[in-house]
N, C-alpha and C. Protein backbone atom coordinates (compact mmCIF):
# COMPACT_ATOMS: atom_id res chain seq x y z
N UNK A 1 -27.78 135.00 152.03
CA UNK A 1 -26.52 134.33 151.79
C UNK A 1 -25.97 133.83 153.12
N UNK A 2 -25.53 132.41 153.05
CA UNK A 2 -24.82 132.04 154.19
C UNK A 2 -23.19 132.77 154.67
N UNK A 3 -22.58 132.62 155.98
CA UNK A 3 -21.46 133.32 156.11
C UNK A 3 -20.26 132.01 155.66
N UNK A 4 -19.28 132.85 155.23
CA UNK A 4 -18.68 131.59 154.57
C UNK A 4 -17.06 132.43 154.23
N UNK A 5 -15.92 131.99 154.44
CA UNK A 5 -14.33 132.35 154.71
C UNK A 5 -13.85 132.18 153.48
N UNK A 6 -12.99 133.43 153.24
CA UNK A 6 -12.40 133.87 151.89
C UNK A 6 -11.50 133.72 151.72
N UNK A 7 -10.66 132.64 150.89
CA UNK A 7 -9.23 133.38 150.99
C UNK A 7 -8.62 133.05 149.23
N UNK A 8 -7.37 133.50 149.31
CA UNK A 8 -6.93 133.91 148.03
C UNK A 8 -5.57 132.73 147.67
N UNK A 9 -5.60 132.57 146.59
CA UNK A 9 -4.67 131.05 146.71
C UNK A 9 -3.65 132.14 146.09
N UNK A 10 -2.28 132.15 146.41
CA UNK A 10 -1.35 132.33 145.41
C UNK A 10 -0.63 131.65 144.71
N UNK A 11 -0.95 130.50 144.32
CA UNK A 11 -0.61 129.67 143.52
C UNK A 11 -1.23 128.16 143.72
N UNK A 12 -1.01 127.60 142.44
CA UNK A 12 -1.65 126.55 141.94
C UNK A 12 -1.78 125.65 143.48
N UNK A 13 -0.50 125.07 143.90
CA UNK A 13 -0.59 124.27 144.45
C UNK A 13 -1.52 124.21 145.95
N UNK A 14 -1.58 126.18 146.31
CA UNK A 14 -2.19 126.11 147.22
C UNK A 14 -3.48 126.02 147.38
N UNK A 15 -4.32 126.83 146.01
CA UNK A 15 -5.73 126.43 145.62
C UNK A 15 -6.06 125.01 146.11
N UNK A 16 -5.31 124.26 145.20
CA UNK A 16 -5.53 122.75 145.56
C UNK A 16 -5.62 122.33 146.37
N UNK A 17 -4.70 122.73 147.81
CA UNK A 17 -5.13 122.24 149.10
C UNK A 17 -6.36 123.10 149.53
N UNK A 18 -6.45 123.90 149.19
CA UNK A 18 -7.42 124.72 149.90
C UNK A 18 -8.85 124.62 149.38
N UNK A 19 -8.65 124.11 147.97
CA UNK A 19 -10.40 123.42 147.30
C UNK A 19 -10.19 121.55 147.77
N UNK A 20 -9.30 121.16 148.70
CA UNK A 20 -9.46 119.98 149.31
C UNK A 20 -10.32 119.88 150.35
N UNK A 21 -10.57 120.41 151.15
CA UNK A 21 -11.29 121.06 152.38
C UNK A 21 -12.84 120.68 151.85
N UNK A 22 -13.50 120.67 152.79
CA UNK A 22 -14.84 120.00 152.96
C UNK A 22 -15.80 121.44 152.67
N UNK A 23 -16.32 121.73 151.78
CA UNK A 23 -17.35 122.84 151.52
C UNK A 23 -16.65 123.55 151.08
N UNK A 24 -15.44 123.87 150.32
CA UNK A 24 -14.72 124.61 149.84
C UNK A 24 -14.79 124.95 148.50
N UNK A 25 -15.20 126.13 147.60
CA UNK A 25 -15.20 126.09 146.33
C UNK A 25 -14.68 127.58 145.51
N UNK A 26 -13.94 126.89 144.05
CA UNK A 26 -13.34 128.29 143.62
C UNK A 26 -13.95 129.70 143.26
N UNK A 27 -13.32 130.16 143.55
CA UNK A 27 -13.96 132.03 142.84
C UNK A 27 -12.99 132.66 141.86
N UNK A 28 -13.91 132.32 140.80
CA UNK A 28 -12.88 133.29 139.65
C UNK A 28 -13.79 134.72 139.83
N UNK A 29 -14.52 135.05 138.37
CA UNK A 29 -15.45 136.21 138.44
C UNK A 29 -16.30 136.32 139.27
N UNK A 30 -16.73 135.18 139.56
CA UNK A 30 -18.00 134.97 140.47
C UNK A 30 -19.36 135.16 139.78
N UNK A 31 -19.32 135.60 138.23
CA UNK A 31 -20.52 135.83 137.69
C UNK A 31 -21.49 134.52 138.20
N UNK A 32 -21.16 133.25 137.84
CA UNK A 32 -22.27 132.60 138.35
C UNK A 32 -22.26 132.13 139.28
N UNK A 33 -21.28 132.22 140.28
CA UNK A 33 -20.97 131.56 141.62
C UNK A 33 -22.25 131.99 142.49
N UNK A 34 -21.57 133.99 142.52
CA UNK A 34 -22.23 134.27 143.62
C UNK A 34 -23.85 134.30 143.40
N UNK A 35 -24.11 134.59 142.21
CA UNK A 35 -25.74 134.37 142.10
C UNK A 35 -26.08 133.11 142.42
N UNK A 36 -25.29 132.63 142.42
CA UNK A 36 -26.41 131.02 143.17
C UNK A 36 -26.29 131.32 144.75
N UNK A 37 -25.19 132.02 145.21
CA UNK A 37 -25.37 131.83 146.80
C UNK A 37 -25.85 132.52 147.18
N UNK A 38 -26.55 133.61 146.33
CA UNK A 38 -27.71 134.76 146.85
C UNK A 38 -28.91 133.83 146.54
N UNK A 39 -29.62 132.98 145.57
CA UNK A 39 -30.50 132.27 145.64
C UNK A 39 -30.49 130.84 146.44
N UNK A 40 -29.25 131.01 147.32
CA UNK A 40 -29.00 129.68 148.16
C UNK A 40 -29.39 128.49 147.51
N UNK A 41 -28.88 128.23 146.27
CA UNK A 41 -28.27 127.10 145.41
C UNK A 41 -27.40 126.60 146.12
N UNK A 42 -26.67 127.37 146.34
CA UNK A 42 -24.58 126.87 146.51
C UNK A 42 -24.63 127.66 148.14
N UNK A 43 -23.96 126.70 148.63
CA UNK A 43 -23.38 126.56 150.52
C UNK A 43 -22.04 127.01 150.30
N UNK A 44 -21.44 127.49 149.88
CA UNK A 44 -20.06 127.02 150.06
C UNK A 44 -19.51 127.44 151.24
N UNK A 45 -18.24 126.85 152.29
CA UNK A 45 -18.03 127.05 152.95
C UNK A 45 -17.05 128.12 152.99
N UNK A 46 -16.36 127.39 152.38
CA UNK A 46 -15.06 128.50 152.02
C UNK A 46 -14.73 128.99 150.67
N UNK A 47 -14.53 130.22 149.85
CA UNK A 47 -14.43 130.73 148.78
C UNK A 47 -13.12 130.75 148.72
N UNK A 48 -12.53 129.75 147.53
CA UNK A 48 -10.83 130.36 147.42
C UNK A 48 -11.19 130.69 145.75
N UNK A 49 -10.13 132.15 145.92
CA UNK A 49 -10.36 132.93 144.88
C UNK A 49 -8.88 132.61 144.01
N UNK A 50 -9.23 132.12 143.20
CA UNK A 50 -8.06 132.21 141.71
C UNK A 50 -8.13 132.98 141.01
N UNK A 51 -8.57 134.25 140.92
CA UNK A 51 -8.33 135.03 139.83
C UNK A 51 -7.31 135.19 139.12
N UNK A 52 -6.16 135.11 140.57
CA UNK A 52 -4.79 135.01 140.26
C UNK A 52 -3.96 134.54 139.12
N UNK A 53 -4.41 133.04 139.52
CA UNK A 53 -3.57 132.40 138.66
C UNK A 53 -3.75 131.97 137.18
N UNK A 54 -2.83 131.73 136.32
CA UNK A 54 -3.62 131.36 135.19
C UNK A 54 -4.19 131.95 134.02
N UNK A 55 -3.34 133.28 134.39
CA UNK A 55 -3.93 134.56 133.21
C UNK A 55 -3.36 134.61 131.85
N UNK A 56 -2.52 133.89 131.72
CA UNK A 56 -1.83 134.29 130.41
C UNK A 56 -2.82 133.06 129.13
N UNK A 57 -2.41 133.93 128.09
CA UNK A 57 -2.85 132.68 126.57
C UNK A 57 -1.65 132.66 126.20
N UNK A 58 -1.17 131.59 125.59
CA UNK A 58 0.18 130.56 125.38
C UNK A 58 -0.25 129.95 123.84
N UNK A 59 1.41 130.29 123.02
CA UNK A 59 1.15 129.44 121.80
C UNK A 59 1.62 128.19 122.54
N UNK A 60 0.84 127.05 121.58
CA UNK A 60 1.50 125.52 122.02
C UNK A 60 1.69 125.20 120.76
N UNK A 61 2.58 123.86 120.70
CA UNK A 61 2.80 123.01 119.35
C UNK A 61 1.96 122.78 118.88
N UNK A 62 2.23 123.38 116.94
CA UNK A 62 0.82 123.03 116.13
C UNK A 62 0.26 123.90 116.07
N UNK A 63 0.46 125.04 116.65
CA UNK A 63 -0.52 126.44 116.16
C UNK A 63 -1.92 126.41 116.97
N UNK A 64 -1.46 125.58 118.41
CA UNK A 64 -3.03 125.88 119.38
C UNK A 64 -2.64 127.27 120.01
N UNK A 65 -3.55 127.27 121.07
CA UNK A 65 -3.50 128.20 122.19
C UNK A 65 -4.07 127.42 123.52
N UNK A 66 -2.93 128.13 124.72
CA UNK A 66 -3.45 127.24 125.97
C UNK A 66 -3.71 128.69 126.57
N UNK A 67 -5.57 128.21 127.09
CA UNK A 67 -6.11 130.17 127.84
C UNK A 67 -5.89 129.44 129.11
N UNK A 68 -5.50 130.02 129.63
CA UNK A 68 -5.30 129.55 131.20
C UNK A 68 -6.99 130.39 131.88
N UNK A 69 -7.15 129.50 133.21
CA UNK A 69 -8.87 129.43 133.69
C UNK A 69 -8.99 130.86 134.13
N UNK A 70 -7.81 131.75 134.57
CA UNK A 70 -8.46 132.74 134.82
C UNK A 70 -8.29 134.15 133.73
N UNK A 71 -8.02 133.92 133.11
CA UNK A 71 -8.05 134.78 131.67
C UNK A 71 -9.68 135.22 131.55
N UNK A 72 -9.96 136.75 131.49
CA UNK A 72 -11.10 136.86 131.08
C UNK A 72 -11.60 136.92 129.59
N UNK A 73 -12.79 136.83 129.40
CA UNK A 73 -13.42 136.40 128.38
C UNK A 73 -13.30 137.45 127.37
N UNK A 74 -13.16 138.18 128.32
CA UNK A 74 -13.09 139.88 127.31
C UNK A 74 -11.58 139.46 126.44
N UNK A 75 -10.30 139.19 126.83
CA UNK A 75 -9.50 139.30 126.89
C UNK A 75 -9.30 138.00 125.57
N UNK A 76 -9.94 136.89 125.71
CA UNK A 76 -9.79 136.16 125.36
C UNK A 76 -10.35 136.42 123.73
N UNK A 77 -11.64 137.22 123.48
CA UNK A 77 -12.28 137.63 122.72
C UNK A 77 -11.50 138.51 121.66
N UNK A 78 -10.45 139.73 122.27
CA UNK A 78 -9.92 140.76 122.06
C UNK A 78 -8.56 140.11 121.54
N UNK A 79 -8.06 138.84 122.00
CA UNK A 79 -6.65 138.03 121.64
C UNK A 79 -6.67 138.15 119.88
N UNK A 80 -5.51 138.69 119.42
CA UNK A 80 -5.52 138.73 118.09
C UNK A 80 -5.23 137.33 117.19
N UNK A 81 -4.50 136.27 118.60
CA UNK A 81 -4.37 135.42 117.50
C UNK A 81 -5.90 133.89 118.24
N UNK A 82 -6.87 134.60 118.68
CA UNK A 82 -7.94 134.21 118.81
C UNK A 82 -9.17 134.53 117.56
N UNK A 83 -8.88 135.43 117.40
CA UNK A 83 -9.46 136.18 116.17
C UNK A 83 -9.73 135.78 115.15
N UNK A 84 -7.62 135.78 114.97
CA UNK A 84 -7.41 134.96 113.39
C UNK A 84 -7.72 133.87 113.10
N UNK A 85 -7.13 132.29 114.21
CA UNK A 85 -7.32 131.53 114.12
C UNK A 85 -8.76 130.52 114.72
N UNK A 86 -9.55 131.16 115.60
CA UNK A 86 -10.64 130.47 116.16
C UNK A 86 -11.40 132.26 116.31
N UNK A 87 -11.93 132.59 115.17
CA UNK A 87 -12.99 133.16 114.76
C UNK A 87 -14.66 132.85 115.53
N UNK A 88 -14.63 131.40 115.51
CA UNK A 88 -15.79 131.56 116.36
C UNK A 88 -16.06 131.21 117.41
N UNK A 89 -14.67 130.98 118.29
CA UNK A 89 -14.46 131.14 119.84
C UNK A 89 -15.08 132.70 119.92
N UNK A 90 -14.18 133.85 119.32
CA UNK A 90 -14.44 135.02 119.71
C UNK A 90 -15.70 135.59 120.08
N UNK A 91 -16.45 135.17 118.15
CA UNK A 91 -17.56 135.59 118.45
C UNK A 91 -18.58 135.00 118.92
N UNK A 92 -18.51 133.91 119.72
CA UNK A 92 -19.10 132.93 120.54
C UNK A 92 -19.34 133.91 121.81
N UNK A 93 -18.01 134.53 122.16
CA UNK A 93 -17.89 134.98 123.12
C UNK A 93 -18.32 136.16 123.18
N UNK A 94 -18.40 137.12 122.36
CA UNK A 94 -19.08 138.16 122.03
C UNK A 94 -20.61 138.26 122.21
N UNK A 95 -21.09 137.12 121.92
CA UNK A 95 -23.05 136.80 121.80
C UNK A 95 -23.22 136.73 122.72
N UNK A 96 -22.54 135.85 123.72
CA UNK A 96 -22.51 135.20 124.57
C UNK A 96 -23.15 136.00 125.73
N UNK A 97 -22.46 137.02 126.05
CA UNK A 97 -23.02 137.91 127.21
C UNK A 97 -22.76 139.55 127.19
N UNK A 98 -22.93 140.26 128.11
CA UNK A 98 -22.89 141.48 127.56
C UNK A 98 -21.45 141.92 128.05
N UNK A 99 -20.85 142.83 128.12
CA UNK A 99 -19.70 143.48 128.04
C UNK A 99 -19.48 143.65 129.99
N UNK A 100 -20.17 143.96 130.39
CA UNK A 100 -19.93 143.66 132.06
C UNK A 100 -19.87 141.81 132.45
N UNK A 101 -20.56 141.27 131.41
CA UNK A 101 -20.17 140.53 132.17
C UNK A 101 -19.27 139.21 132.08
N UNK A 102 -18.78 140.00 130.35
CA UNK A 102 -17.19 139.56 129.83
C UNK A 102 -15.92 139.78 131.01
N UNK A 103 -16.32 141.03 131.18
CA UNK A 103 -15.35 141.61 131.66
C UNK A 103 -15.04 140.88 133.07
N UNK A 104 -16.01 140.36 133.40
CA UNK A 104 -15.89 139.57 135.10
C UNK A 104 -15.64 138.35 134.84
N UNK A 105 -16.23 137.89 133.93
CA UNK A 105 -16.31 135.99 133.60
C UNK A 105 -14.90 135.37 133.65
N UNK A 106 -14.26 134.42 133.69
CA UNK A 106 -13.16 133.98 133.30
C UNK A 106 -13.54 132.64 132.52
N UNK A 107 -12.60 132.09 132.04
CA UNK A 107 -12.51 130.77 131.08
C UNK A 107 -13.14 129.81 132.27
N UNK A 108 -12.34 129.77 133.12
CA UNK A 108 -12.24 128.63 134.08
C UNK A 108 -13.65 128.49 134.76
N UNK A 109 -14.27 129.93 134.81
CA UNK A 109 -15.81 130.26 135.38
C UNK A 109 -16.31 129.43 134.56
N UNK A 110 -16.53 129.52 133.40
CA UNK A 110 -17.02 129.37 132.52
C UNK A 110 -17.06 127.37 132.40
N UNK A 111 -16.29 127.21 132.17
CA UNK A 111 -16.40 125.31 132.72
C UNK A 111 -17.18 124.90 133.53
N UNK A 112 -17.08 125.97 134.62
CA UNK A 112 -17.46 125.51 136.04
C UNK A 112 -18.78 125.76 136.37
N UNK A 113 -19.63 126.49 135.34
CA UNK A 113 -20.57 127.19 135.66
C UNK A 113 -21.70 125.83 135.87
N UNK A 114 -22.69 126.25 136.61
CA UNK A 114 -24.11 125.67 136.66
C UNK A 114 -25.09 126.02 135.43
N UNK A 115 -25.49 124.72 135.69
CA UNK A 115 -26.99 125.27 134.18
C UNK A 115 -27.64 126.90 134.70
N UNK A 116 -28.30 127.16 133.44
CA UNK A 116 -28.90 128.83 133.67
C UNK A 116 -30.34 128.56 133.44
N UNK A 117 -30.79 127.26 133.40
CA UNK A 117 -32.28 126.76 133.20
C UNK A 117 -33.13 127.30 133.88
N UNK A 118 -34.39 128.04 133.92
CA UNK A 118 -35.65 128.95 134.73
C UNK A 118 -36.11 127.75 135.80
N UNK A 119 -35.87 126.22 135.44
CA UNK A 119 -36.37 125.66 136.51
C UNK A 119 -35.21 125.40 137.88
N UNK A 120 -34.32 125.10 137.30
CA UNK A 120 -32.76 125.49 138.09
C UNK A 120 -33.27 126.28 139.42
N UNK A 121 -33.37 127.54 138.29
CA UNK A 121 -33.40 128.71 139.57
C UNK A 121 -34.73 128.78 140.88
N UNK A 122 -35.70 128.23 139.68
CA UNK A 122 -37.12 127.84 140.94
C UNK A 122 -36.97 127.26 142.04
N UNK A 123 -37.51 127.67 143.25
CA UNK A 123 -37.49 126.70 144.08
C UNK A 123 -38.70 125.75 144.14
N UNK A 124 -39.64 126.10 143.55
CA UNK A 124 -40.79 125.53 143.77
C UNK A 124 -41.01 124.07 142.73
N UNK A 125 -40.15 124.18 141.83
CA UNK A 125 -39.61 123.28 140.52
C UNK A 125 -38.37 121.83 141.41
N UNK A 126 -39.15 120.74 140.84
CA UNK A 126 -38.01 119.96 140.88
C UNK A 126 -37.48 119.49 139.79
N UNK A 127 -35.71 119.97 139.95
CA UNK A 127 -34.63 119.53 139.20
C UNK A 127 -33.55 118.80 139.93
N UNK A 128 -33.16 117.52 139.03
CA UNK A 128 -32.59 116.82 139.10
C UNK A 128 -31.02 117.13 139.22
N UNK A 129 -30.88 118.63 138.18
CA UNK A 129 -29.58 119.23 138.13
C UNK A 129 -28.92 120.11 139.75
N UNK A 130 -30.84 120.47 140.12
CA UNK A 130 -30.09 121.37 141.55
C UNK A 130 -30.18 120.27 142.43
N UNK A 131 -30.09 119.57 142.69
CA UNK A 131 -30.76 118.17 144.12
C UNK A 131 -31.27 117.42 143.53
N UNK A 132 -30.22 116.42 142.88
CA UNK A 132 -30.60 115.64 142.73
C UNK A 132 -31.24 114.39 143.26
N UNK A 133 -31.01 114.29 144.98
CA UNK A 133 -31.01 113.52 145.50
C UNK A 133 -32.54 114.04 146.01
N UNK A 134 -32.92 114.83 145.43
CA UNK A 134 -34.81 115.16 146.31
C UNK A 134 -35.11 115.23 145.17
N UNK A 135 -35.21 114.39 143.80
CA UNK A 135 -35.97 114.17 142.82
C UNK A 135 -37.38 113.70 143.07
N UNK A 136 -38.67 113.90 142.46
CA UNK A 136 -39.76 113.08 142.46
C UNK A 136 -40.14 112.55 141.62
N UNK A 137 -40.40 111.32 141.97
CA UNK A 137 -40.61 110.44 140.36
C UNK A 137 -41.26 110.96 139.03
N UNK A 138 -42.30 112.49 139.24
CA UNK A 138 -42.98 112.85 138.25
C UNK A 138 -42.58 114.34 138.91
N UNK A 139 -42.44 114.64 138.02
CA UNK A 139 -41.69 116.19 137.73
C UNK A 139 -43.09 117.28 137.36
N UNK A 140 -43.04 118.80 138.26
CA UNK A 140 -44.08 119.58 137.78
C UNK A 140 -43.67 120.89 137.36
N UNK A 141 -44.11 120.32 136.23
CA UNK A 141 -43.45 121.33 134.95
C UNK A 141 -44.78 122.27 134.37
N UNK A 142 -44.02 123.50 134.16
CA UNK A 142 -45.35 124.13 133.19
C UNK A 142 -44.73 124.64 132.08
N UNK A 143 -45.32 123.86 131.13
CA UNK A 143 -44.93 124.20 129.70
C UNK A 143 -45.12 125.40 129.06
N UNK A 144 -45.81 126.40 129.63
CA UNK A 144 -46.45 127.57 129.55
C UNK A 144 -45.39 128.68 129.99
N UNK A 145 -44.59 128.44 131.15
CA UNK A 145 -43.42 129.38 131.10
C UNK A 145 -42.85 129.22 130.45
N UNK A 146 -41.62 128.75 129.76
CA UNK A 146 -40.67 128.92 128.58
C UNK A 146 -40.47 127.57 128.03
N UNK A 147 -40.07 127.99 127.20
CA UNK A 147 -39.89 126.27 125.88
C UNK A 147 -38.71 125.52 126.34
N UNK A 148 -38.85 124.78 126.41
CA UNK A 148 -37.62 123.37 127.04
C UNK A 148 -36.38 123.17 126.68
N UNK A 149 -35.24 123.85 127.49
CA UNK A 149 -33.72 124.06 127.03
C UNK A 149 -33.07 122.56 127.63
N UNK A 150 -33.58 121.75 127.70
CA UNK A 150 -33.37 120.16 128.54
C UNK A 150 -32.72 119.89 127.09
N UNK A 151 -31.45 119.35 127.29
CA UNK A 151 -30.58 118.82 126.55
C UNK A 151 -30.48 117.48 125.89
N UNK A 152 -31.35 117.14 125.02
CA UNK A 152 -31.83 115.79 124.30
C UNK A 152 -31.09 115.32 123.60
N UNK A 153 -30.20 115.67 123.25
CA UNK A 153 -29.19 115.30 121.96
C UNK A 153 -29.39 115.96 120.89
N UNK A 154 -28.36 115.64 119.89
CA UNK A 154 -28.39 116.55 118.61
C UNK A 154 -29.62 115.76 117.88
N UNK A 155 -30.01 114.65 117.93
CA UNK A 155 -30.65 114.22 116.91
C UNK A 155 -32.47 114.94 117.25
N UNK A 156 -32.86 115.55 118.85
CA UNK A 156 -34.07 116.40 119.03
C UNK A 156 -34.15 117.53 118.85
N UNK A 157 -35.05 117.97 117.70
CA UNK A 157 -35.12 118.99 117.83
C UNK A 157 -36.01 120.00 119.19
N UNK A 158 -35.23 120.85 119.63
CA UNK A 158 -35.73 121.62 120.86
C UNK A 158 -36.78 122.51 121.03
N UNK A 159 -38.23 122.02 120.41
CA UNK A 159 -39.17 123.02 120.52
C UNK A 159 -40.08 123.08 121.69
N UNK A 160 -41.26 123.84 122.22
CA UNK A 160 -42.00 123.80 122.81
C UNK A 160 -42.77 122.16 122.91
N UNK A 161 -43.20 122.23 121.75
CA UNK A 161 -44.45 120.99 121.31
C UNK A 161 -42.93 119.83 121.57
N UNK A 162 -42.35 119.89 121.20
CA UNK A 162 -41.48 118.58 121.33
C UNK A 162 -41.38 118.18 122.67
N UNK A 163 -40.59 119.10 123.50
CA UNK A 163 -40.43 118.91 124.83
C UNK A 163 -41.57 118.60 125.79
N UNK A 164 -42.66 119.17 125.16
CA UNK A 164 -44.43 118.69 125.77
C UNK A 164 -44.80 117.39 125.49
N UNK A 165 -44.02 116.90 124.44
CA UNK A 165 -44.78 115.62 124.18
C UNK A 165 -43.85 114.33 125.17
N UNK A 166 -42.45 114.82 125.37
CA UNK A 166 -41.65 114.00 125.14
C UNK A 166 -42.20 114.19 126.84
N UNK A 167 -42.29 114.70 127.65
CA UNK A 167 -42.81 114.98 129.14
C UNK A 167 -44.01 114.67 129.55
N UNK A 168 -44.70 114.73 128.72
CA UNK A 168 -46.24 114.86 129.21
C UNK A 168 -46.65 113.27 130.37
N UNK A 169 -45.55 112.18 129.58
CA UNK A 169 -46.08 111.06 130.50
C UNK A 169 -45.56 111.36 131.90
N UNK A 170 -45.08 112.45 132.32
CA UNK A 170 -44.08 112.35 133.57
C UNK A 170 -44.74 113.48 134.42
N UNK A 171 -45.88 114.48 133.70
CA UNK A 171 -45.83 115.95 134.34
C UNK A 171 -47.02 116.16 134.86
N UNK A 172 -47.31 116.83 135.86
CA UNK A 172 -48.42 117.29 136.35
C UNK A 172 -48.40 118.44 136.42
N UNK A 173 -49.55 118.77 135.79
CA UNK A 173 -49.76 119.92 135.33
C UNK A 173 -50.80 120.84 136.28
C-alpha cells in the first residue's frame, strides 16, 4: 500500500473541498476502497473519511425514503419502514453480503464501489475498467477461469458459451 493522509470531513461542505484536491478520495466503510489499495488498484492520495455525515433515513413527499451515503447497509436492511415498503431493497441487501460486511458497507460505498470482476483484480489481465488507457486491441482472456460477468445488456443472456462466442474474435488464448 502506498502512504497516503487521512483526514475526517465534519461536514458536507468540507468533504467537498477536501475531495477537490488532486488524488483525493472518500472513505466511508472502506469495504471496497481499501482492498483495492492493498492490490494497488487505487493511489489515493488523500483519504477523507465521511462516515460522518449523512446517517440518517428521512421520510420525503409521497411515501419515499432519502438514506443518506453514510447509513450502513445493516441499518438500512433492519429500517422498518424499508421492510414494509421496499421489501426488496432489504433483501437485496441481505444476499448481498455477509453480516461483517453489512455492517462496514455504507449506501454511499456502495455507488462508489469498483467492479468485483476476477479480471479487475488480475494484474496479468487487461481491463478496460482498471486502465483504461493501457488497453490492447485484443484482450487475453481465459474462458476456463470463470463464466463472463461483462455486462451485455438485458437482451444477452450471460453464459459461459455466450461470452466465448461473443469474444473469441478478440482473444488469445
Amino acid at each position: 500500500m502506498n502512504p497516503f493522509q487521512y483526514e475526517r470531513a465534519s461536514d458536507v461542505s468540507g468533504a467537498l473541498t477536501a475531495r477537490a484536491r488532486a488524488g483525493a478520495q472518500y472513505l466511508g466503510g472502506g469495504t471496497n476502497l481499501v482492498d483495492l489499495m492493498r492490490e494497488t488498484i487505487e493511489h489515493p492520495d488523500v483519504l477523507v473519511n465521511v462516515t460522518g455525515l449523512s446517517l440518517d433515513i428521512e421520510e420525503t413527499k409521497g411515501g419515499g425514503l432519502r438514506i443518506g451515503a453514510g447509513v450502513k447497509n445493516t441499518a438500512v436492511a433492519a429500517d422498518r419502514r424499508v421492510r414494509e415498503r421496499f421489501p426488496l431493497l432489504a433483501q437485496s441487501i441481505l444476499a448481498g453480503a455477509s453480516a461483517q460486511i453489512r455492517n462496514m458497507a455504507t449506501v454511499g460505498g456502495n455507488l462508489m464501489q469498483r467492479t468485483r470482476c476476477l479480471y479487475f483484480y488480475d494484474d496479468a489481465a487487461h481491463c478496460n475498467k482498471r486502465s483504461p488507457e493501457g488497453v490492447a486491441t485484443r484482450a487475453k482472456v481465459s474462458i476456463a477461469i470463470t463464466p463472463c460477468l461483462a455486462p451485455l445488456g438485458p437482451a444477452w443472456p450471460l453464459t459461459r458459451r455466450t461470452c466465448a462466442s461473443l469474444l473469441r474474435p478478440w482473444m488469445q488464448l
